[in-house]
N, C-alpha and C. Protein backbone atom coordinates (compact mmCIF):
# COMPACT_ATOMS: atom_id res chain seq x y z
N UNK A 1 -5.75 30.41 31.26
CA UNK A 1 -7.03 29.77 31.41
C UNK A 1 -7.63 29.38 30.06
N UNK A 2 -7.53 30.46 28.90
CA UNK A 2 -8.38 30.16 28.07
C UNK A 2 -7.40 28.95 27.17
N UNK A 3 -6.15 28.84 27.74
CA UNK A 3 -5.59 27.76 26.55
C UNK A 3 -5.50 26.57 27.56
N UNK A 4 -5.81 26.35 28.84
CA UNK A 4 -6.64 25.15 29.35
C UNK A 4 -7.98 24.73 28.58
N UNK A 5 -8.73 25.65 28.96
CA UNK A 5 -10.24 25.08 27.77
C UNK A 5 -10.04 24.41 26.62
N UNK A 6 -8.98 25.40 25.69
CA UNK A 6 -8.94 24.56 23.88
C UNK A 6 -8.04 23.53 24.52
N UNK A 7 -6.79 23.03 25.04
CA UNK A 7 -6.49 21.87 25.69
C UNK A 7 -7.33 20.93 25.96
N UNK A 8 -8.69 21.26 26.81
CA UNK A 8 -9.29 20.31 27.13
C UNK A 8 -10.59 19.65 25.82
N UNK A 9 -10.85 20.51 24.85
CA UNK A 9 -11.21 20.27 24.52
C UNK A 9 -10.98 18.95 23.04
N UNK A 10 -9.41 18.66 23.28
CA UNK A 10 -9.23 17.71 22.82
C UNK A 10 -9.19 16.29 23.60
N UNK A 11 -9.47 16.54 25.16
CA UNK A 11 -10.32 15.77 26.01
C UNK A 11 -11.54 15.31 25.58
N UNK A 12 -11.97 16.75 25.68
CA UNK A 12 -13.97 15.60 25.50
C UNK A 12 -14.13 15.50 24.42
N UNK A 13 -13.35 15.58 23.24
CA UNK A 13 -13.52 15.03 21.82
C UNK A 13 -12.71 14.28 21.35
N UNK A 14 -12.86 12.79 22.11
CA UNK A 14 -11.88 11.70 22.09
C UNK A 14 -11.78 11.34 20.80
N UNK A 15 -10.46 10.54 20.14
CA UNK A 15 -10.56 9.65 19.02
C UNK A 15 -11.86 8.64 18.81
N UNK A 16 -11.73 7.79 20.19
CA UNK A 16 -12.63 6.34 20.18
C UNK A 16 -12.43 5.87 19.47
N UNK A 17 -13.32 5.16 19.13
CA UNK A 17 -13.53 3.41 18.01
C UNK A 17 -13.62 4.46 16.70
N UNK A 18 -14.52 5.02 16.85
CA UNK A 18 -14.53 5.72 15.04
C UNK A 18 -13.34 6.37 14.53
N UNK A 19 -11.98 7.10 15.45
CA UNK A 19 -11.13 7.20 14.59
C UNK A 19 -9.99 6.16 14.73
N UNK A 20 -10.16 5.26 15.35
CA UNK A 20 -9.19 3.82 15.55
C UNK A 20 -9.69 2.65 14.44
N UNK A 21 -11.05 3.11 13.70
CA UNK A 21 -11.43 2.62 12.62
C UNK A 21 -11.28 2.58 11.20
N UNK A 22 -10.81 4.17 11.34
CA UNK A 22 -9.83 4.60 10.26
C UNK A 22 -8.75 4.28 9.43
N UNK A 23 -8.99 4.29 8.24
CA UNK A 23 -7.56 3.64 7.35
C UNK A 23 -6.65 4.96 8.20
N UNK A 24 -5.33 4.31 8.13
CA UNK A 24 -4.27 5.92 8.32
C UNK A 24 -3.07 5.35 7.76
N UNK A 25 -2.26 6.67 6.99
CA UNK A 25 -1.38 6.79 6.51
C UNK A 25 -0.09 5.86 7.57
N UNK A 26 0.98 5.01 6.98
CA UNK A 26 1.81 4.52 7.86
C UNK A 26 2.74 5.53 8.34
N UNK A 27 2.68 6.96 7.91
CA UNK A 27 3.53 7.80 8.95
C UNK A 27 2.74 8.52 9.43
N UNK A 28 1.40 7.78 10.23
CA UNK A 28 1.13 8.58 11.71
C UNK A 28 1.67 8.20 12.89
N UNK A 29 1.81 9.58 13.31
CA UNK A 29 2.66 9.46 14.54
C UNK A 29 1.54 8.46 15.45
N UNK A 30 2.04 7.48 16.50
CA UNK A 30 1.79 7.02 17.45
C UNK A 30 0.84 7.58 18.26
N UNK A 31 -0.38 6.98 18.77
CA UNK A 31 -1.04 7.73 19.56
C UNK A 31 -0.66 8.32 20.92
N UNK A 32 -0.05 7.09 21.46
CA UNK A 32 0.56 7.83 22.58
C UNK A 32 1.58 9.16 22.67
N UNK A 33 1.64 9.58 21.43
CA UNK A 33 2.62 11.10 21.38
C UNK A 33 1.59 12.45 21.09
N UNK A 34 0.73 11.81 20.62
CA UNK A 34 -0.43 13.46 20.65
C UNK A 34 -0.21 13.35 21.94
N UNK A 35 -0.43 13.35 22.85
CA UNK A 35 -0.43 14.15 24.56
C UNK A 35 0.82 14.54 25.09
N UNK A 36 1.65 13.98 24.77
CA UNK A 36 2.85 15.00 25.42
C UNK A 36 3.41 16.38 24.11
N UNK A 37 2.78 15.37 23.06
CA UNK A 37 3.38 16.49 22.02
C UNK A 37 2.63 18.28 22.48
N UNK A 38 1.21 17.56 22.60
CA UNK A 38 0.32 18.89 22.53
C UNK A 38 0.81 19.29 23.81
N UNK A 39 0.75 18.82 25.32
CA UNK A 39 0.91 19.30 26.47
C UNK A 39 2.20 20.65 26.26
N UNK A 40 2.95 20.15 25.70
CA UNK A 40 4.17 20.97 25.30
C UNK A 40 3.98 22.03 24.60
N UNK A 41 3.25 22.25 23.58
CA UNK A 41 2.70 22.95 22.57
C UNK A 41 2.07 24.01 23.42
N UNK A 42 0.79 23.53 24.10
CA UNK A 42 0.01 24.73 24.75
C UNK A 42 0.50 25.10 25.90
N UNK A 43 1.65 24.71 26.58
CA UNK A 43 2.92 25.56 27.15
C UNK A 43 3.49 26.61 26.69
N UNK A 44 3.57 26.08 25.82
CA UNK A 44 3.98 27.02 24.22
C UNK A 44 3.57 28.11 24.17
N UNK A 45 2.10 27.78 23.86
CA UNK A 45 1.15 28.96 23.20
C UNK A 45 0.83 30.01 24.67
N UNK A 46 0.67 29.21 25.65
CA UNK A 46 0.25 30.11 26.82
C UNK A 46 1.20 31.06 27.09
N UNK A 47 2.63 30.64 26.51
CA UNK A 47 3.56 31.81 27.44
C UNK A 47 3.65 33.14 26.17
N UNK A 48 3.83 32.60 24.78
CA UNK A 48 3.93 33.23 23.62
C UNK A 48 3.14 34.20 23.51
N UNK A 49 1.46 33.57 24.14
CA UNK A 49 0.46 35.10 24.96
C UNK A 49 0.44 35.57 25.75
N UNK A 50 1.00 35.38 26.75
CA UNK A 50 1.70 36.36 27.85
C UNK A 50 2.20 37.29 27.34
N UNK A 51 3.27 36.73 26.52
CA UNK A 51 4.56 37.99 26.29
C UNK A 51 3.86 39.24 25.37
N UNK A 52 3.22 38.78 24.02
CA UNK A 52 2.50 39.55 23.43
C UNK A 52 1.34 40.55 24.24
N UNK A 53 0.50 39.80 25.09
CA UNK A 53 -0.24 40.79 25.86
C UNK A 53 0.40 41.78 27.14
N UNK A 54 1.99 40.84 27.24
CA UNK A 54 2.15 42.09 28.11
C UNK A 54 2.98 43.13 27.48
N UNK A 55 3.09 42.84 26.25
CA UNK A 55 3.70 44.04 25.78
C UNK A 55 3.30 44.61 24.89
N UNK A 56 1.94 44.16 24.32
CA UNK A 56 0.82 45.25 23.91
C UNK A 56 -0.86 44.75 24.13
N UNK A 57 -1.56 44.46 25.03
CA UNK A 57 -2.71 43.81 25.59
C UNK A 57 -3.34 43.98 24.56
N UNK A 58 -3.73 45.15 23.77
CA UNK A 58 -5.09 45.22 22.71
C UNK A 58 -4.22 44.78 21.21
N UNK A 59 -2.84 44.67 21.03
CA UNK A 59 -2.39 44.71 20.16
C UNK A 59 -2.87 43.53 18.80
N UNK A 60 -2.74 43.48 18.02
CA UNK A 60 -3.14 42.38 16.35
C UNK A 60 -2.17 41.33 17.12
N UNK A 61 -1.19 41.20 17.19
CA UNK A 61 -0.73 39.70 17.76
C UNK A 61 -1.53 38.80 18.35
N UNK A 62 -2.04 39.85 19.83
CA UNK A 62 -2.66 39.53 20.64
C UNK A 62 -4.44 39.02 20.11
N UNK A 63 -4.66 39.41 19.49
CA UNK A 63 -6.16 38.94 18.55
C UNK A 63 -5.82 37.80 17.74
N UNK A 64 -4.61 37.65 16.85
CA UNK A 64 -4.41 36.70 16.42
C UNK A 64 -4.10 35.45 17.39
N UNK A 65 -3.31 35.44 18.90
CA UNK A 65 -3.60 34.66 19.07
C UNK A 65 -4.72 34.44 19.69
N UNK A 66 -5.78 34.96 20.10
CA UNK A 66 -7.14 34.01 20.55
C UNK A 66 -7.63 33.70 19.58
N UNK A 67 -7.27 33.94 17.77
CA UNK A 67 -7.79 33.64 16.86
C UNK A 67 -7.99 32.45 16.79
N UNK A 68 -6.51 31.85 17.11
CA UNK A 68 -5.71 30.67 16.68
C UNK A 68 -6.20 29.81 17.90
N UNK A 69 -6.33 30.00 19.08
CA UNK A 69 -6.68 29.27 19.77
C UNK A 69 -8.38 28.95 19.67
N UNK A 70 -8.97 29.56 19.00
CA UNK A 70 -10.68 29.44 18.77
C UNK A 70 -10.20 28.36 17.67
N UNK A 71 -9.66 28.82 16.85
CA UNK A 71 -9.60 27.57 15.53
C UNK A 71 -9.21 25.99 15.98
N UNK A 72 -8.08 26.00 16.91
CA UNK A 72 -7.70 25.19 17.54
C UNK A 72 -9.01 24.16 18.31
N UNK A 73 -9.72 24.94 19.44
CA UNK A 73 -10.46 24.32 19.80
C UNK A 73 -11.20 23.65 18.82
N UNK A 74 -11.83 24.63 17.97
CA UNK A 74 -12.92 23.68 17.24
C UNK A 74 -12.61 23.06 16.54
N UNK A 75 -11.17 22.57 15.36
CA UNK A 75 -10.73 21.16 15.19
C UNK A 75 -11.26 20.04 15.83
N UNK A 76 -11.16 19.95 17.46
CA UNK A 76 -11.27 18.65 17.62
C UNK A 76 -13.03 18.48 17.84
N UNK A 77 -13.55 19.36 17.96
CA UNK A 77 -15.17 18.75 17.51
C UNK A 77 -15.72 19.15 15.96
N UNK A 78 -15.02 19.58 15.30
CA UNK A 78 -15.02 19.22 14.05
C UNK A 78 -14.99 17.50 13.75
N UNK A 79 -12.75 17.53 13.86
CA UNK A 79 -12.96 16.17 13.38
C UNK A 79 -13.37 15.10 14.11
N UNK A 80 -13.58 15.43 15.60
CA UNK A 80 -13.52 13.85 16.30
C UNK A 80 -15.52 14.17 16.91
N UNK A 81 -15.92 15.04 17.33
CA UNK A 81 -17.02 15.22 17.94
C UNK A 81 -18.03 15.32 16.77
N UNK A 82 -17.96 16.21 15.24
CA UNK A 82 -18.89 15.82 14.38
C UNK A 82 -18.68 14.71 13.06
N UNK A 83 -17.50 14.14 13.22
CA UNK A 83 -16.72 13.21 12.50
C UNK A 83 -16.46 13.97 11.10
N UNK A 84 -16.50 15.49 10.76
CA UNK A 84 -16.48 15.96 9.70
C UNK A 84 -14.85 16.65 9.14
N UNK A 85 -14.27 15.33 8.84
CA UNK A 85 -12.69 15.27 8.20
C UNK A 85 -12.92 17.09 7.10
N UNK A 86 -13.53 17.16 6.82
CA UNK A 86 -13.68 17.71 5.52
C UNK A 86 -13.87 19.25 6.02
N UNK A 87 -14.85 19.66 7.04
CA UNK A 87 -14.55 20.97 7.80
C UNK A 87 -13.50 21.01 8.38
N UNK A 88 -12.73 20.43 9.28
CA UNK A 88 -11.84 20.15 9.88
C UNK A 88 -10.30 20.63 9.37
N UNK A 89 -10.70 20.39 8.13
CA UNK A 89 -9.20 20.55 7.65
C UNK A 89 -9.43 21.67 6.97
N UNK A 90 -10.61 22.50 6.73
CA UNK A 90 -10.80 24.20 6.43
C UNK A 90 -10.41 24.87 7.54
N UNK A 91 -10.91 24.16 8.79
CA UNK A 91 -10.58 24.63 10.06
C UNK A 91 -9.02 24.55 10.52
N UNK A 92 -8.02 23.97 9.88
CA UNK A 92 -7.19 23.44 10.28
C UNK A 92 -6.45 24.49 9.13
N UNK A 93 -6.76 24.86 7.68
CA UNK A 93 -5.97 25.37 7.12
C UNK A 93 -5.69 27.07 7.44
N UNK A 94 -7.21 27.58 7.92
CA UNK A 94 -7.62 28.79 8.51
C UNK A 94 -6.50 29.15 10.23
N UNK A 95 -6.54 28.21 10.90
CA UNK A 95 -5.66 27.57 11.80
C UNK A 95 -4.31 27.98 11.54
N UNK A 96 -3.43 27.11 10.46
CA UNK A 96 -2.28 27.77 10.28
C UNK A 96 -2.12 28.93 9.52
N UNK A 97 -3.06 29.09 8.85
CA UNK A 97 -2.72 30.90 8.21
C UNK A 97 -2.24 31.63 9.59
N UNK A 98 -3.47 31.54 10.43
CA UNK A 98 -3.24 32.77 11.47
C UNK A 98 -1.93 32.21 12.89
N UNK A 99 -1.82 30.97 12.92
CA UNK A 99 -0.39 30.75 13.31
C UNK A 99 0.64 31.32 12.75
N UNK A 100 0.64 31.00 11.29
CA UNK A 100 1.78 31.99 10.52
C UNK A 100 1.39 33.70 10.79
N UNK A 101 0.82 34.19 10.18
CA UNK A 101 0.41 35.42 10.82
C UNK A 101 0.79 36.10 12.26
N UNK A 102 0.60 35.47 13.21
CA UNK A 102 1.06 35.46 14.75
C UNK A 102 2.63 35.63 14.91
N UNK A 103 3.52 34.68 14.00
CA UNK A 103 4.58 34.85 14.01
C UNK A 103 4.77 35.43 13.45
N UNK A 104 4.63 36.52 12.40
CA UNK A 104 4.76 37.54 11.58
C UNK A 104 4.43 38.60 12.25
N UNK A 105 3.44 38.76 12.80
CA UNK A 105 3.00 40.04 14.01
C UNK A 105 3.60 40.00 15.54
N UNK A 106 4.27 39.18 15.71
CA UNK A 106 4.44 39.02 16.89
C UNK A 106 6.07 39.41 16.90
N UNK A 107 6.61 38.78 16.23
CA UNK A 107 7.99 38.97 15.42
C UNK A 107 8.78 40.69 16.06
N UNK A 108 7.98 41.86 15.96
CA UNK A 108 8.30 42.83 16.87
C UNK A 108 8.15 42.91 17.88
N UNK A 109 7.14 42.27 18.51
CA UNK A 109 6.22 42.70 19.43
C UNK A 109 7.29 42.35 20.71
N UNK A 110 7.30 40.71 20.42
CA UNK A 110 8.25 39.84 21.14
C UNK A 110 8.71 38.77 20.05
N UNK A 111 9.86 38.51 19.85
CA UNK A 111 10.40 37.99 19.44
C UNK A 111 10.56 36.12 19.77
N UNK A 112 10.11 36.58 21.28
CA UNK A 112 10.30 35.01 21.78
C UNK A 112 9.15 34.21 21.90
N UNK A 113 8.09 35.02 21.62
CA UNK A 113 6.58 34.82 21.30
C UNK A 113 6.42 34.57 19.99
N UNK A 114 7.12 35.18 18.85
CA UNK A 114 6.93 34.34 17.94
C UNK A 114 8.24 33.22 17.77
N UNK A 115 8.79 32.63 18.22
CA UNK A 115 9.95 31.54 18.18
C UNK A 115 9.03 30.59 18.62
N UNK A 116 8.27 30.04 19.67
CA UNK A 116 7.65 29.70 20.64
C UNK A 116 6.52 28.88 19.12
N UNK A 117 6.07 29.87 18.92
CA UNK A 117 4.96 29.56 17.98
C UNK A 117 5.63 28.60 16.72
N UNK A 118 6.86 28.83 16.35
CA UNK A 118 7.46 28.20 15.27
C UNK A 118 7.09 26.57 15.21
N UNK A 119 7.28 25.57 16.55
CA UNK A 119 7.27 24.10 16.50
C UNK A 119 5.62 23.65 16.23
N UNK A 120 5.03 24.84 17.20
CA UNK A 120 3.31 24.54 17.28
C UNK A 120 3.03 24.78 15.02
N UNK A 121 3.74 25.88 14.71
CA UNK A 121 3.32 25.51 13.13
C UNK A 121 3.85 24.61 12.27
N UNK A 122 4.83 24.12 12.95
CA UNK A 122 5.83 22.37 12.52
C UNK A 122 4.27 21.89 12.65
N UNK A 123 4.12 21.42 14.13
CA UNK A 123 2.91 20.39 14.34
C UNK A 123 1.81 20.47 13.51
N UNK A 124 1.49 21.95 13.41
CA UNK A 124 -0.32 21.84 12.68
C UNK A 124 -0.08 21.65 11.17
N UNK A 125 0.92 21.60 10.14
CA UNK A 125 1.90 21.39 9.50
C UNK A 125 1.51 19.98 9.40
N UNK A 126 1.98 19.13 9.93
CA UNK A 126 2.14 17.67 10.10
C UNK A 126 0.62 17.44 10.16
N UNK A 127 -0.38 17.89 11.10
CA UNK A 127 -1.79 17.50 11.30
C UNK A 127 -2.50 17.95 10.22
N UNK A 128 -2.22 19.02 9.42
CA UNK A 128 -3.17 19.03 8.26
C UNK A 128 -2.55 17.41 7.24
N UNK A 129 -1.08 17.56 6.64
CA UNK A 129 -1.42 16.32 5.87
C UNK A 129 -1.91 15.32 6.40
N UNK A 130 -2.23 14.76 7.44
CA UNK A 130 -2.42 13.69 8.35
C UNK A 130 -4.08 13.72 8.18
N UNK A 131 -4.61 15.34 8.18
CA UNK A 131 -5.83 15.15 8.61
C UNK A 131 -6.36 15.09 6.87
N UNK A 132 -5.77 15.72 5.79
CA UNK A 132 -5.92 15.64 4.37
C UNK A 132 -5.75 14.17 4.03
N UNK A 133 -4.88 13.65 4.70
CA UNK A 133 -4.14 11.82 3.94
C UNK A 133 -5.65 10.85 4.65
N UNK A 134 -6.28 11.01 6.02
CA UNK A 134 -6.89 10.06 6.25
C UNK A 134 -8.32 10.82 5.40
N UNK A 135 -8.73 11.88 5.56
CA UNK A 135 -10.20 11.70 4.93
C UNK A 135 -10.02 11.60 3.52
N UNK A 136 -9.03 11.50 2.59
CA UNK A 136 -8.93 10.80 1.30
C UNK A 136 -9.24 9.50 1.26
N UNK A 137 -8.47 9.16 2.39
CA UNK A 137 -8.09 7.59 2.76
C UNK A 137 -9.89 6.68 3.11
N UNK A 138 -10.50 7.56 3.56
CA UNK A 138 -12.19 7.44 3.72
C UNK A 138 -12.56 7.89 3.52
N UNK A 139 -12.84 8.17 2.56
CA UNK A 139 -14.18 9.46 1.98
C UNK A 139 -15.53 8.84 2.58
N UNK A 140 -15.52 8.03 2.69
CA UNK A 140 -17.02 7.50 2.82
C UNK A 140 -17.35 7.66 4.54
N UNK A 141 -16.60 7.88 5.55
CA UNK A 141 -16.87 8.10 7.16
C UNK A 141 -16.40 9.63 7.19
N UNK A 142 -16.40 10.47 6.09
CA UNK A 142 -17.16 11.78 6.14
C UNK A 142 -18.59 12.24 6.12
């Protein structure tokens, strides 16, 4: 449930006209691939917390990931709901610390919980330079 919510919340914090207005780097990925990319991802993340909570419910894995999924959500009303490139990518760097972290704690816990997590820190990986390359790229629609 709770990784439906941060899912959706890259719903009601659409791109629109203001980030289709945007200079962007020529290796951003295609828009039409954020949605299957992410759909896949928080497949990902939902089962990776399963495994961790069912094999220690109160455990540090298990905190790290609702960490990661709070950071997650608020990215996208960071960058797309308060247009602020510049929190966003504090939010985004805070983000993959505790992704990395997760797979480091999780690593005993379940093993396949942190594997799981490995592509989702490829992706946020890719979205910080992306999200670092365009608000350089505009400083001024920060």
């Amino acid at each position: 449930m709770l990784v439906v919510v941060t899912a959706g919340s890259g719903v009601f914090f659409k791109p629109g006209e203001w980030y289709r207005g945007l200079r962007k780097p020529v290796w951003t990925p295609p828009n039409w691939l954020f949605g299957p990319v992410w759909s896949v991802l928080y497949i990902m993340i939902a089962v990776a917390g399963w495994l961790v909570w069912r094999a220690d419910p109160a455990g540090p894995a298990v905190w790290l990931w609702a960490l990661q999924l709070i950071l997650n959500g608020l990215w996208s009303w960071l960058f797309f709901g308060r247009r602020r490139m510049d929190q966003a990518f504090v939010d985004l760097g805070a983000m993959w610390l505790t992704i990395a972290a997760f797979i480091i704690v999780a690593w005993p816990v379940s093993t396949l919980a942190a594997i799981l997590f490995m592509p989702y820190l490829l992706w946020v990986t890719i979205a910080g330079a992306l999200n670092l390359t365009v608000w350089r790229m505009n400083p001024s629609a920060n």
